[in-house]
N, C-alpha and C. Protein backbone atom coordinates (compact mmCIF):
# COMPACT_ATOMS: atom_id res chain seq x y z
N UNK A 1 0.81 -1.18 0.00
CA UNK A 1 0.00 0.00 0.00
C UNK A 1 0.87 1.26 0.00
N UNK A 2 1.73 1.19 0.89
CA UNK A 2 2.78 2.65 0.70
C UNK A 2 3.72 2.45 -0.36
N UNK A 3 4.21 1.71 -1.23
CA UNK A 3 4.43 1.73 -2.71
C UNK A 3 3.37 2.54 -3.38
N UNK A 4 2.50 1.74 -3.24
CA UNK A 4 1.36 2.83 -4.17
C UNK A 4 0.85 4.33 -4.20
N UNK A 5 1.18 4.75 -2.86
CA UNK A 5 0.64 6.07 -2.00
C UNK A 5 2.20 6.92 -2.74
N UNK A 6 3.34 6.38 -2.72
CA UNK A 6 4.68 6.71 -2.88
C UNK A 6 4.65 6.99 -4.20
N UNK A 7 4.17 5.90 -4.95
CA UNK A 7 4.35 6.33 -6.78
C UNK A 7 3.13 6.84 -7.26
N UNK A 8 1.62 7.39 -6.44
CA UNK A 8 1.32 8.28 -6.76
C UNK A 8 1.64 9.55 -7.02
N UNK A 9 2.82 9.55 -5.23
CA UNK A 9 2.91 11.07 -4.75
C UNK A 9 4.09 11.40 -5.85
N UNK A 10 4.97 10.94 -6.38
CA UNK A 10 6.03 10.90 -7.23
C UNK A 10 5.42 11.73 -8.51
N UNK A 11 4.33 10.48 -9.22
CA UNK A 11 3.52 10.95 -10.41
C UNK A 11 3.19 12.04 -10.32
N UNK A 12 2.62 12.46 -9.26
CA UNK A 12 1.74 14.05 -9.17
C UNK A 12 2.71 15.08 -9.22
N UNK A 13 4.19 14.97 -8.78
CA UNK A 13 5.19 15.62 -8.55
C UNK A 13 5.68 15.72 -10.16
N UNK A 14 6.15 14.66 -10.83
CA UNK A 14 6.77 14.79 -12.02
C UNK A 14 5.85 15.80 -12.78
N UNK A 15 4.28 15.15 -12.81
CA UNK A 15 2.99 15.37 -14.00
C UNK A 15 3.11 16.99 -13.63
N UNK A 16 3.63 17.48 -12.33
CA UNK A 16 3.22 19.23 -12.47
C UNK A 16 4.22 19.79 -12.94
N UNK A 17 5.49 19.24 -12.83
CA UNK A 17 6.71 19.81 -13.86
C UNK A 17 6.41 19.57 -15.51
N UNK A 18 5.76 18.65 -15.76
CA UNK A 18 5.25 18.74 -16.96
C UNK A 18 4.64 19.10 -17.99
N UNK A 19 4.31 20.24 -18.70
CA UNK A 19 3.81 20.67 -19.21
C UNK A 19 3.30 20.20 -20.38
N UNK A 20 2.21 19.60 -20.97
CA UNK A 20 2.18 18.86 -22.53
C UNK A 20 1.79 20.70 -23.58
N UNK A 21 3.31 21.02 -23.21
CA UNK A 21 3.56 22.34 -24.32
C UNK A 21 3.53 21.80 -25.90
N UNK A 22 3.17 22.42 -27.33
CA UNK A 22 4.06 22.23 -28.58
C UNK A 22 5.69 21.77 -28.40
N UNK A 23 5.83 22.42 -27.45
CA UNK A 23 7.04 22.50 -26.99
C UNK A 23 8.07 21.30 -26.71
N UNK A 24 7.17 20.99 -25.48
CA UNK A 24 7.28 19.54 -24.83
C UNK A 24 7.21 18.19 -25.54
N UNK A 25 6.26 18.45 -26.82
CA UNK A 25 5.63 17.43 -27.18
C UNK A 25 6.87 17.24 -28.82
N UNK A 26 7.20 18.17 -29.17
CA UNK A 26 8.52 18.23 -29.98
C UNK A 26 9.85 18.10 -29.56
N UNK A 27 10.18 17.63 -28.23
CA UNK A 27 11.14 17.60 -27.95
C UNK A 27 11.13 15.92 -27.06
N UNK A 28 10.03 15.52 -27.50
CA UNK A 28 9.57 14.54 -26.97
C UNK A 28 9.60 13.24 -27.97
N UNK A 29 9.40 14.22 -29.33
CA UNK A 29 9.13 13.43 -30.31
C UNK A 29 10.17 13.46 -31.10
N UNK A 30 11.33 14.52 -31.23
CA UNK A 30 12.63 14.48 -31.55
C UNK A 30 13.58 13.21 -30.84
N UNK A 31 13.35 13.31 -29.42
CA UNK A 31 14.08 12.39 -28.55
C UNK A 31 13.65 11.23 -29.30
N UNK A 32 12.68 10.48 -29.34
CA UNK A 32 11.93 8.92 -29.79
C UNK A 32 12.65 8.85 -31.24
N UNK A 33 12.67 9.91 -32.13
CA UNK A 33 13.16 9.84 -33.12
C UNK A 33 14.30 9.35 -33.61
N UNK A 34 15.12 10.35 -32.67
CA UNK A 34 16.88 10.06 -32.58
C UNK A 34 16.90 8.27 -31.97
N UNK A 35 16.23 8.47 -30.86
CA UNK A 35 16.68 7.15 -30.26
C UNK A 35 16.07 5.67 -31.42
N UNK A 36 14.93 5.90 -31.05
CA UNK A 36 14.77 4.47 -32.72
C UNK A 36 15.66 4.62 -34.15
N UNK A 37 15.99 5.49 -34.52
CA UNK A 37 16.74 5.73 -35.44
C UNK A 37 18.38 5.33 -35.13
N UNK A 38 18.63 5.57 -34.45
CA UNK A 38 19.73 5.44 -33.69
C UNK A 38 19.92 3.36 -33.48
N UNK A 39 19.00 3.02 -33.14
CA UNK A 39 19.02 1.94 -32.67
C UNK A 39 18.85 0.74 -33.59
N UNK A 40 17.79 1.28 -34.53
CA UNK A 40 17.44 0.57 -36.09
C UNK A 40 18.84 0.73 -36.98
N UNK A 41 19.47 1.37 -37.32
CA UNK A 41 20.38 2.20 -38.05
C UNK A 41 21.36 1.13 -37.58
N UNK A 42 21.77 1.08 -36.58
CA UNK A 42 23.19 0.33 -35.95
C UNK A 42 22.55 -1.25 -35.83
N UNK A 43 21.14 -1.75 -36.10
CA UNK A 43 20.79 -2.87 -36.10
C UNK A 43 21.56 -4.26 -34.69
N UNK A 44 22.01 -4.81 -35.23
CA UNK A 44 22.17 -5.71 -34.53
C UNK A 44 23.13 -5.38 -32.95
N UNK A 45 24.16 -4.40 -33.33
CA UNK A 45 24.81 -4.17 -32.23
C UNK A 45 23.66 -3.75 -31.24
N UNK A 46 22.38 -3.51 -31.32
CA UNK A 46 21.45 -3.20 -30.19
C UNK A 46 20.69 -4.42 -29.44
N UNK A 47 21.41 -5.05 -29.99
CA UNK A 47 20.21 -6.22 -29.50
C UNK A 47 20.66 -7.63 -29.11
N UNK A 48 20.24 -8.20 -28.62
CA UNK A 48 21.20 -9.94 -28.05
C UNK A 48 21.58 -9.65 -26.99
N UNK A 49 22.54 -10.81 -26.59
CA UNK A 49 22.79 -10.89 -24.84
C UNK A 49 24.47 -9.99 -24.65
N UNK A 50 24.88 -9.58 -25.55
CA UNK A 50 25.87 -8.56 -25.62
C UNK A 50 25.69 -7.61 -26.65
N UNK A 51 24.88 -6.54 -26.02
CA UNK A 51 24.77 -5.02 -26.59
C UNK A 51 25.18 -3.99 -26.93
N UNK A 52 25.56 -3.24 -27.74
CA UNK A 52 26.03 -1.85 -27.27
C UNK A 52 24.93 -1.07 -28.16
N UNK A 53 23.68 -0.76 -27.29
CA UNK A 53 22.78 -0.04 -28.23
C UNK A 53 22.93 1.41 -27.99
N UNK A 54 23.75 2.38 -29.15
CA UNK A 54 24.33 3.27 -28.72
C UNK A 54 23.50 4.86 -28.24
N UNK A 55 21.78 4.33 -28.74
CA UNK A 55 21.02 5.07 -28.48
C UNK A 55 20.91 5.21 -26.76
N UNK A 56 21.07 4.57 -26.10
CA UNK A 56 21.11 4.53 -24.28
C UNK A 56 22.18 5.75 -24.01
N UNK A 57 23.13 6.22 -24.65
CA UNK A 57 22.78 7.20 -24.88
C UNK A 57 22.05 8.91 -24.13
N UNK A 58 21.40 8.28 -24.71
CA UNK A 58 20.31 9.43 -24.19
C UNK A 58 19.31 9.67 -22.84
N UNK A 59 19.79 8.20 -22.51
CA UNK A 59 18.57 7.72 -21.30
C UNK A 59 19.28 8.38 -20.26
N UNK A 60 20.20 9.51 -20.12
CA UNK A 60 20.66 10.45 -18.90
C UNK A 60 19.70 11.62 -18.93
N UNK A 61 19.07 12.28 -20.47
CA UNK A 61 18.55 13.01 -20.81
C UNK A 61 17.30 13.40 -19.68
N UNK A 62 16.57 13.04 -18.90
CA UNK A 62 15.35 13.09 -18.50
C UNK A 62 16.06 14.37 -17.31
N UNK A 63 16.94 13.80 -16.75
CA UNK A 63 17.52 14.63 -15.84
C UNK A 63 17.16 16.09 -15.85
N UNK A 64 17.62 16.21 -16.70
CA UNK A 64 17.36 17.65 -17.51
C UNK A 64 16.26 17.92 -18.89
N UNK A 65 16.04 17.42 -19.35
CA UNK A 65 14.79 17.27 -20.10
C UNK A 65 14.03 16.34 -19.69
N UNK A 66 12.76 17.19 -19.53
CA UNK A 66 11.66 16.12 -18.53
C UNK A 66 10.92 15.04 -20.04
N UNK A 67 11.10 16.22 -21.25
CA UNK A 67 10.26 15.47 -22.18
C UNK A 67 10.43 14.38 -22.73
N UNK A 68 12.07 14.00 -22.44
CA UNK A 68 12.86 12.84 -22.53
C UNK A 68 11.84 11.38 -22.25
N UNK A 69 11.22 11.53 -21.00
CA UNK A 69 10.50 10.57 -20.34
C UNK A 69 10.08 9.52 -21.35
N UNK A 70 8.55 10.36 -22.06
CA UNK A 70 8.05 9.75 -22.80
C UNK A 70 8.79 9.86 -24.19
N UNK A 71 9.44 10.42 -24.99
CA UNK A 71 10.59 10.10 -25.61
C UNK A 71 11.29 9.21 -25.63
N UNK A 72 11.85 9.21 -24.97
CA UNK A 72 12.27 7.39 -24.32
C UNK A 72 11.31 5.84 -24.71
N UNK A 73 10.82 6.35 -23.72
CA UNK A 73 9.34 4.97 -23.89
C UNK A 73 9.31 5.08 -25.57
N UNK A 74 8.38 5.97 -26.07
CA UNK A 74 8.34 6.05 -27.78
C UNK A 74 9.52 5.48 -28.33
N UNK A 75 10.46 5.84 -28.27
CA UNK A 75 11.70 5.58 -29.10
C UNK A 75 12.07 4.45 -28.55
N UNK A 76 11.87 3.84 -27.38
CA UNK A 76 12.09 2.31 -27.61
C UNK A 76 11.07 1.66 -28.12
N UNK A 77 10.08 2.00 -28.00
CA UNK A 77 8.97 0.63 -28.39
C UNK A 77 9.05 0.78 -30.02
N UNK A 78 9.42 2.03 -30.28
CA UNK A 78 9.60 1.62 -31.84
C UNK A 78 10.81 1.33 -31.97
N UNK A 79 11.82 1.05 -31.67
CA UNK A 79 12.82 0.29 -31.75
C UNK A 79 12.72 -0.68 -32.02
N UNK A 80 12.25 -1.40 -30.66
CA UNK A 80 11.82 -2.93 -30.29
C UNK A 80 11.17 -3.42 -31.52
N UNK A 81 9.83 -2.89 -32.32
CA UNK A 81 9.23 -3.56 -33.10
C UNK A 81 10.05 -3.76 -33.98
N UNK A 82 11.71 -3.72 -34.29
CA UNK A 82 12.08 -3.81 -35.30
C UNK A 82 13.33 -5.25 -34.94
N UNK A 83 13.10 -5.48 -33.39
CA UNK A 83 14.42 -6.22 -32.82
C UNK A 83 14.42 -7.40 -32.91
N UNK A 84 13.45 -8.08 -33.22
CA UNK A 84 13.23 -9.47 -33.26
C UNK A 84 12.72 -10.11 -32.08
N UNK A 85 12.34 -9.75 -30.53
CA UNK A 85 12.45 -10.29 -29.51
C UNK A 85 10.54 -10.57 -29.49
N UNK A 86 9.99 -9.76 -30.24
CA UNK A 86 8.50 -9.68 -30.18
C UNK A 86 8.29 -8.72 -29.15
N UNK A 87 6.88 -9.12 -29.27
CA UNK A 87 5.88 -8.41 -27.74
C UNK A 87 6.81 -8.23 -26.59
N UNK A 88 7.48 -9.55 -26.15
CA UNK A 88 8.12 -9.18 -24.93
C UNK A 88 9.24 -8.36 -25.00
N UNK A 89 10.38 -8.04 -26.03
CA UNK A 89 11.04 -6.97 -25.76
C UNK A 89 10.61 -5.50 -25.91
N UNK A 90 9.43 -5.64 -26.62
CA UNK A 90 8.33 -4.09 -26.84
C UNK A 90 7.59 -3.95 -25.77
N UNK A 91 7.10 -5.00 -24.83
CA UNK A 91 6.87 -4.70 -23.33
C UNK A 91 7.77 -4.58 -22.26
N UNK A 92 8.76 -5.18 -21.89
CA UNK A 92 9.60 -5.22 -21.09
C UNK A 92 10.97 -4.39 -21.12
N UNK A 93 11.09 -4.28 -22.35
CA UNK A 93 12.23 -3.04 -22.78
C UNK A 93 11.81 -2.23 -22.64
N UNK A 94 10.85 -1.84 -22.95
CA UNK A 94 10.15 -0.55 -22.91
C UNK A 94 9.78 -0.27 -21.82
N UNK A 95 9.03 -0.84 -20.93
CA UNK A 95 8.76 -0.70 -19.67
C UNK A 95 10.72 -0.19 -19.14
N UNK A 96 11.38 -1.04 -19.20
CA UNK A 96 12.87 -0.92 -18.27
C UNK A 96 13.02 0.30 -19.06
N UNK A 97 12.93 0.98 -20.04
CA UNK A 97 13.38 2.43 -20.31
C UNK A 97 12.41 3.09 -19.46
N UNK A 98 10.91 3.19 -19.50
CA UNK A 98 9.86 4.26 -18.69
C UNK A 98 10.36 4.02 -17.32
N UNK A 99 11.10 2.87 -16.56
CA UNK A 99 11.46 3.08 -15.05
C UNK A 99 12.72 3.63 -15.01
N UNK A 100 13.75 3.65 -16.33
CA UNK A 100 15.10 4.25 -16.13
C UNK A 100 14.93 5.73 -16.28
N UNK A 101 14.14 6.17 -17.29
CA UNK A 101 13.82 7.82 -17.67
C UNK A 101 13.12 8.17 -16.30
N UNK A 102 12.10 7.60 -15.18
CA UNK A 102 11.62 8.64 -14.50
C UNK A 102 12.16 8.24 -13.08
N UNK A 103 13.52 7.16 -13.28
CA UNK A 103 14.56 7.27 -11.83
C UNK A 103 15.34 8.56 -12.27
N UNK A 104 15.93 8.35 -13.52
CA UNK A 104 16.79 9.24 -13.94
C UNK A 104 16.38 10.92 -13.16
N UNK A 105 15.03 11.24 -14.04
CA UNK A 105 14.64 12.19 -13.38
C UNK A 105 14.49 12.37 -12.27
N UNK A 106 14.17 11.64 -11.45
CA UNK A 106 14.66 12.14 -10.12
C UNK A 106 16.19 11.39 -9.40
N UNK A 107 17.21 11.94 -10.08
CA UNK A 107 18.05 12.23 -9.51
C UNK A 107 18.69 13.28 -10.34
N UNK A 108 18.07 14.09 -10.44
CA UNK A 108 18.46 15.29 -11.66
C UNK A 108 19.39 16.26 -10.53
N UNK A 109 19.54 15.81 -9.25
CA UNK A 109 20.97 16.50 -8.09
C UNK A 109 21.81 16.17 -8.16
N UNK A 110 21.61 14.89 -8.98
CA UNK A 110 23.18 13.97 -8.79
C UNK A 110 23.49 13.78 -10.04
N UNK A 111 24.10 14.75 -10.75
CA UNK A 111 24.95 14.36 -12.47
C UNK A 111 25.49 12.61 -12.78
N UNK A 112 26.61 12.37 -11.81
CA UNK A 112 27.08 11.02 -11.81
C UNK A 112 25.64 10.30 -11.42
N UNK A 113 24.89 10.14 -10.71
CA UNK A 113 24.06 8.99 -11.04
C UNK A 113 22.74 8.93 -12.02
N UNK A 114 22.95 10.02 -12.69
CA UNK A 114 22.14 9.73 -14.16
C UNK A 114 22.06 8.80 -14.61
N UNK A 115 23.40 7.83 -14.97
CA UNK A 115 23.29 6.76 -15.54
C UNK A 115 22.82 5.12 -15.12
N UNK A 116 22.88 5.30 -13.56
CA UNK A 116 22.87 3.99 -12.95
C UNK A 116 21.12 3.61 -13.22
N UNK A 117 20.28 4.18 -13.26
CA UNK A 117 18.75 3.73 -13.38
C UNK A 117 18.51 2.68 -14.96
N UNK A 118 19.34 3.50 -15.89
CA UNK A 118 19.62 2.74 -17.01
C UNK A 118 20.40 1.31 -16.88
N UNK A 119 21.13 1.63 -16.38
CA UNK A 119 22.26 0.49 -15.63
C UNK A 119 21.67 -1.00 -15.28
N UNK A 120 20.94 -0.78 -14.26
CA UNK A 120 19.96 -1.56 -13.23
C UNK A 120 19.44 -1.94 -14.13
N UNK A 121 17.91 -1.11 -14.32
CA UNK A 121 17.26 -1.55 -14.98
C UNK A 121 16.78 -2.88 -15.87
N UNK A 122 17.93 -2.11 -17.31
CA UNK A 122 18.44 -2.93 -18.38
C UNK A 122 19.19 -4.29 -18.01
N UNK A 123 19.89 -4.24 -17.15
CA UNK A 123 20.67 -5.75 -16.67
C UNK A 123 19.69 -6.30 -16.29
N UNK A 124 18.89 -5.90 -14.95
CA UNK A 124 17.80 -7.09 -14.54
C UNK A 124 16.75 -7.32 -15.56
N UNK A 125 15.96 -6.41 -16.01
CA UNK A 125 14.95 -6.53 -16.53
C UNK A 125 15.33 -7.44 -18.14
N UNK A 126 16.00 -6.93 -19.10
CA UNK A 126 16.19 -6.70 -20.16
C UNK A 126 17.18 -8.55 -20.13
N UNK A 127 18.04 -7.90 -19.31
CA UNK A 127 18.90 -9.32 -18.94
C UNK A 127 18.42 -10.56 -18.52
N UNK A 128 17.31 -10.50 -18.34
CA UNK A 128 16.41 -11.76 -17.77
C UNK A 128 15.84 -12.28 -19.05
N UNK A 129 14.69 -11.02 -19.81
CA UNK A 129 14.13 -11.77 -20.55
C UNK A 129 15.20 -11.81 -22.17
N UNK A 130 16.21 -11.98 -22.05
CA UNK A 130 17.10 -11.79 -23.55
C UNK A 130 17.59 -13.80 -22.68
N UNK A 131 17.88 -13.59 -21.79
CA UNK A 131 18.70 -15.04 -21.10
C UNK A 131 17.04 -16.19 -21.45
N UNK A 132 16.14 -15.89 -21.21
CA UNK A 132 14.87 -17.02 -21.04
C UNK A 132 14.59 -17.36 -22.59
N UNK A 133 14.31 -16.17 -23.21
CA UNK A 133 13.88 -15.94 -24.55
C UNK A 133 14.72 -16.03 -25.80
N UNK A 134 15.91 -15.96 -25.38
CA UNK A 134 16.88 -16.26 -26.67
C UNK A 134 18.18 -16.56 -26.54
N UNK A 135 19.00 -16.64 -26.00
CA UNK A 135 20.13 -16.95 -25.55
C UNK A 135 20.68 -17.54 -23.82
N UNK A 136 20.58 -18.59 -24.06
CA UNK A 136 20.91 -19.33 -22.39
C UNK A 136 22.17 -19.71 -22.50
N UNK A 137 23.10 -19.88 -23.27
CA UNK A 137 24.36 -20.12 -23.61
C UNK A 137 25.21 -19.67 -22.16
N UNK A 138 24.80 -18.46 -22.27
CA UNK A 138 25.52 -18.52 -20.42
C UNK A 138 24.55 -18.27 -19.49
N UNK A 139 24.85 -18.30 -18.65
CA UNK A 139 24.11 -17.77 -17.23
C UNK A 139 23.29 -16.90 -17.19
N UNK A 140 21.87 -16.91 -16.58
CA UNK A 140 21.32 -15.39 -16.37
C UNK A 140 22.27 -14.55 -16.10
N UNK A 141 22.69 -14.61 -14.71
CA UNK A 141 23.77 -14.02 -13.97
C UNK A 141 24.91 -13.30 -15.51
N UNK A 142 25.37 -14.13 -15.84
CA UNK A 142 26.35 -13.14 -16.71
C UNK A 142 25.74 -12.94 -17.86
N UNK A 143 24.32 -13.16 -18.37
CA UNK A 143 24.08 -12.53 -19.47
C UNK A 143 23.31 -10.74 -18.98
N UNK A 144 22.82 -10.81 -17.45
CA UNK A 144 22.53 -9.46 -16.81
C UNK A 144 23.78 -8.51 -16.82
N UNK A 145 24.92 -9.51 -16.54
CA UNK A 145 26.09 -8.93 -16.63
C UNK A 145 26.62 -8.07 -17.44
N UNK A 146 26.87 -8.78 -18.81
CA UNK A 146 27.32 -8.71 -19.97
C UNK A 146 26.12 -7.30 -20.11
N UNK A 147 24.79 -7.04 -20.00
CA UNK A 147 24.20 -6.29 -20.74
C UNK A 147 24.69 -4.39 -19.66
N UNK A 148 24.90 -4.80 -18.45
CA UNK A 148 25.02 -4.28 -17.13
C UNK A 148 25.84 -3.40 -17.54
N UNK A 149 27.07 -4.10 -18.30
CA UNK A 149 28.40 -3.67 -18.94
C UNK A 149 28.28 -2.71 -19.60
N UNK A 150 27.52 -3.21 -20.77
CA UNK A 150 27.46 -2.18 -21.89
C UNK A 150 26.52 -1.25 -22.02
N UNK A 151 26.00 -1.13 -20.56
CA UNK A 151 25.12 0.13 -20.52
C UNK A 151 25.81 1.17 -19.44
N UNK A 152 26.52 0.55 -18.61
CA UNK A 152 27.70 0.97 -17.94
C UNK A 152 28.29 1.70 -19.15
N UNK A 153 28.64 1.28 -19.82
CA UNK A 153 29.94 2.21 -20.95
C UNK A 153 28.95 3.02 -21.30
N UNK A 154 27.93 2.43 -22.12
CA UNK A 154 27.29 4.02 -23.06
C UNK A 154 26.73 4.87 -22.05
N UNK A 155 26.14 4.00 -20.97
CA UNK A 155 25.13 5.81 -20.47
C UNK A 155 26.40 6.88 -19.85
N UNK A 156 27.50 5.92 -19.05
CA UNK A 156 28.94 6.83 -18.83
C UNK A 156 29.37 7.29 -19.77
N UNK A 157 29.98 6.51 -20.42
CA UNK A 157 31.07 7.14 -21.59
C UNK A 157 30.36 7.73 -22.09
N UNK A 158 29.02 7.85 -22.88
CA UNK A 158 28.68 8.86 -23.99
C UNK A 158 27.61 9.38 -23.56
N UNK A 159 26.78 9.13 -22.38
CA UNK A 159 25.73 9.52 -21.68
C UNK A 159 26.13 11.04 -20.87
N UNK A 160 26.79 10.78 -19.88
CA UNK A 160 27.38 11.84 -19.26
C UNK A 160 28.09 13.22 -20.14
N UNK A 161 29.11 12.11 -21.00
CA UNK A 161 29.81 13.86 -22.08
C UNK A 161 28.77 14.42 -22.59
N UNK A 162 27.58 13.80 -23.22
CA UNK A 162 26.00 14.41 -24.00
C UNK A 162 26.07 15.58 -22.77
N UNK A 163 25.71 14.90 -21.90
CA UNK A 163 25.09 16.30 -21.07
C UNK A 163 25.82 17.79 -20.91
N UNK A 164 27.44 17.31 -20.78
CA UNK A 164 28.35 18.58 -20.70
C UNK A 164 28.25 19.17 -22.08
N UNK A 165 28.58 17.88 -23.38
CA UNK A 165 28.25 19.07 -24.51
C UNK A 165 27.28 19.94 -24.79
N UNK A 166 25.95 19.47 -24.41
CA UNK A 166 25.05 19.92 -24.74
C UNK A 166 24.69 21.90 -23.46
N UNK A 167 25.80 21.36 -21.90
CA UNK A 167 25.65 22.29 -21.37
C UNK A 167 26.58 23.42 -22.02
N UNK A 168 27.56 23.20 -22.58
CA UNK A 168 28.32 24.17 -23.32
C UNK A 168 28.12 24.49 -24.73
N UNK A 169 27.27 23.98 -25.64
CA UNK A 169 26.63 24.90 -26.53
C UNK A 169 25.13 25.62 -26.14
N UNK A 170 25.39 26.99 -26.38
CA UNK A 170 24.24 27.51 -25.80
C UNK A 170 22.72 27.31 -26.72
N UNK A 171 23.49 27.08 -28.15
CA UNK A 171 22.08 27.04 -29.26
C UNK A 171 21.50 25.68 -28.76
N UNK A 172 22.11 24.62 -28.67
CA UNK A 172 21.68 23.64 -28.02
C UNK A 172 20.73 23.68 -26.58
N UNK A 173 21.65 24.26 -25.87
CA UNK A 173 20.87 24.27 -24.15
C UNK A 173 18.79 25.07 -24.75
N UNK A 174 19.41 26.29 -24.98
CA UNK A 174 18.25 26.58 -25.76
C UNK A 174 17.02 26.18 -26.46
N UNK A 175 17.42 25.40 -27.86
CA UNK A 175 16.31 24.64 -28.34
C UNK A 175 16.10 23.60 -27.81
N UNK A 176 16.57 22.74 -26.27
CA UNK A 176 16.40 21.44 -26.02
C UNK A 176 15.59 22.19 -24.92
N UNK A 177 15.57 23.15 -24.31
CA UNK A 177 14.97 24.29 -23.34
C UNK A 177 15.68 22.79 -22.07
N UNK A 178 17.49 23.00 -22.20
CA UNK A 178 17.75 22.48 -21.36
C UNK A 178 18.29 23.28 -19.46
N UNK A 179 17.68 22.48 -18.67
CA UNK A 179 17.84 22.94 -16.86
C UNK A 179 18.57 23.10 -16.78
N UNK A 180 19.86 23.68 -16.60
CA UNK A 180 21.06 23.74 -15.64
C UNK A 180 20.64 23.43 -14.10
């Protein structure tokens, strides 16, 4: 019951920072864009029990762009329909991005842990059903691993610099109507 009372009070908190602006809703739909494109484009390196889907990426974004959220969600599930895993990686991937985009966002105090919600997430969630559903060759355990890894590298390595580049061009900070 206080789970539920908790991720109401959360929802009501995010939903009033939210605005469904033109605004919001283009920067929402840019994000989904880049990221399925991103992910289709590089094909296979996104997908299987060793990943580097370089669109994750972006999944620091919410931090500072709230519109990211659903951006996210969008831009994976159209991903997914293109990954081979079916329904369950268009439900369950997708779902593990909508819980990484609105941990992310709230830790929009802590720069370094932007990336760990993606992190988590994707290893347990993503790592479970890629180990049941298509590859058992190794271990749950190290196929959570293996995915743990390579979301470790992208949301760090290219997750984190996104954010500084994007804080040091100002045309950027601007049209992304990004928070400092």
């Amino acid at each position: 019951m206080l789970g539920i009372i908790t991720g109401v009070c959360i929802y009501k908190q995010i939903r009033s920072k939210m605005k469904l602006s033109p605004k919001f809703l283009v920067q929402a739909a840019l994000i989904a864009a880049i990221y399925s494109a991103l992910t289709i484009v590089l094909g296979s390196f996104g997908y299987g029990p060793v990943q580097f889907r370089i669109a994750e990426a972006l999944t620091v974004l919410p931090a500072v762009i709230p519109a990211a959220i659903p951006g996210l969600f969008i831009g994976c599930i159209l991903a997914n329909l293109f990954g081979g895993f079916g329904i369950i990686d268009i439900v369950f991937g997708s779902l593990a991005t909508l819980l990484s985009a609105f941990s992310t966002y709230l830790l929009k105090k802590h720069r370094f842990l932007f990336p760990l919600p993606p992190v988590v997430f994707n290893a347990v969630i993503v790592g479970s059903y890629v180990y049941l559903l298509y590859d058992n060759s190794y271990s749950m355990a190290l196929t959570m691993m293996f995915i743990g890894i390579s979301e470790f590298i992208i949301c760090y390595g290219l997750g984190l610099p996104l954010i500084s580049f994007i804080r040091k061009n100002i045309v950027l900070k601007r049209v992304l109507g990004f928070d400092d």
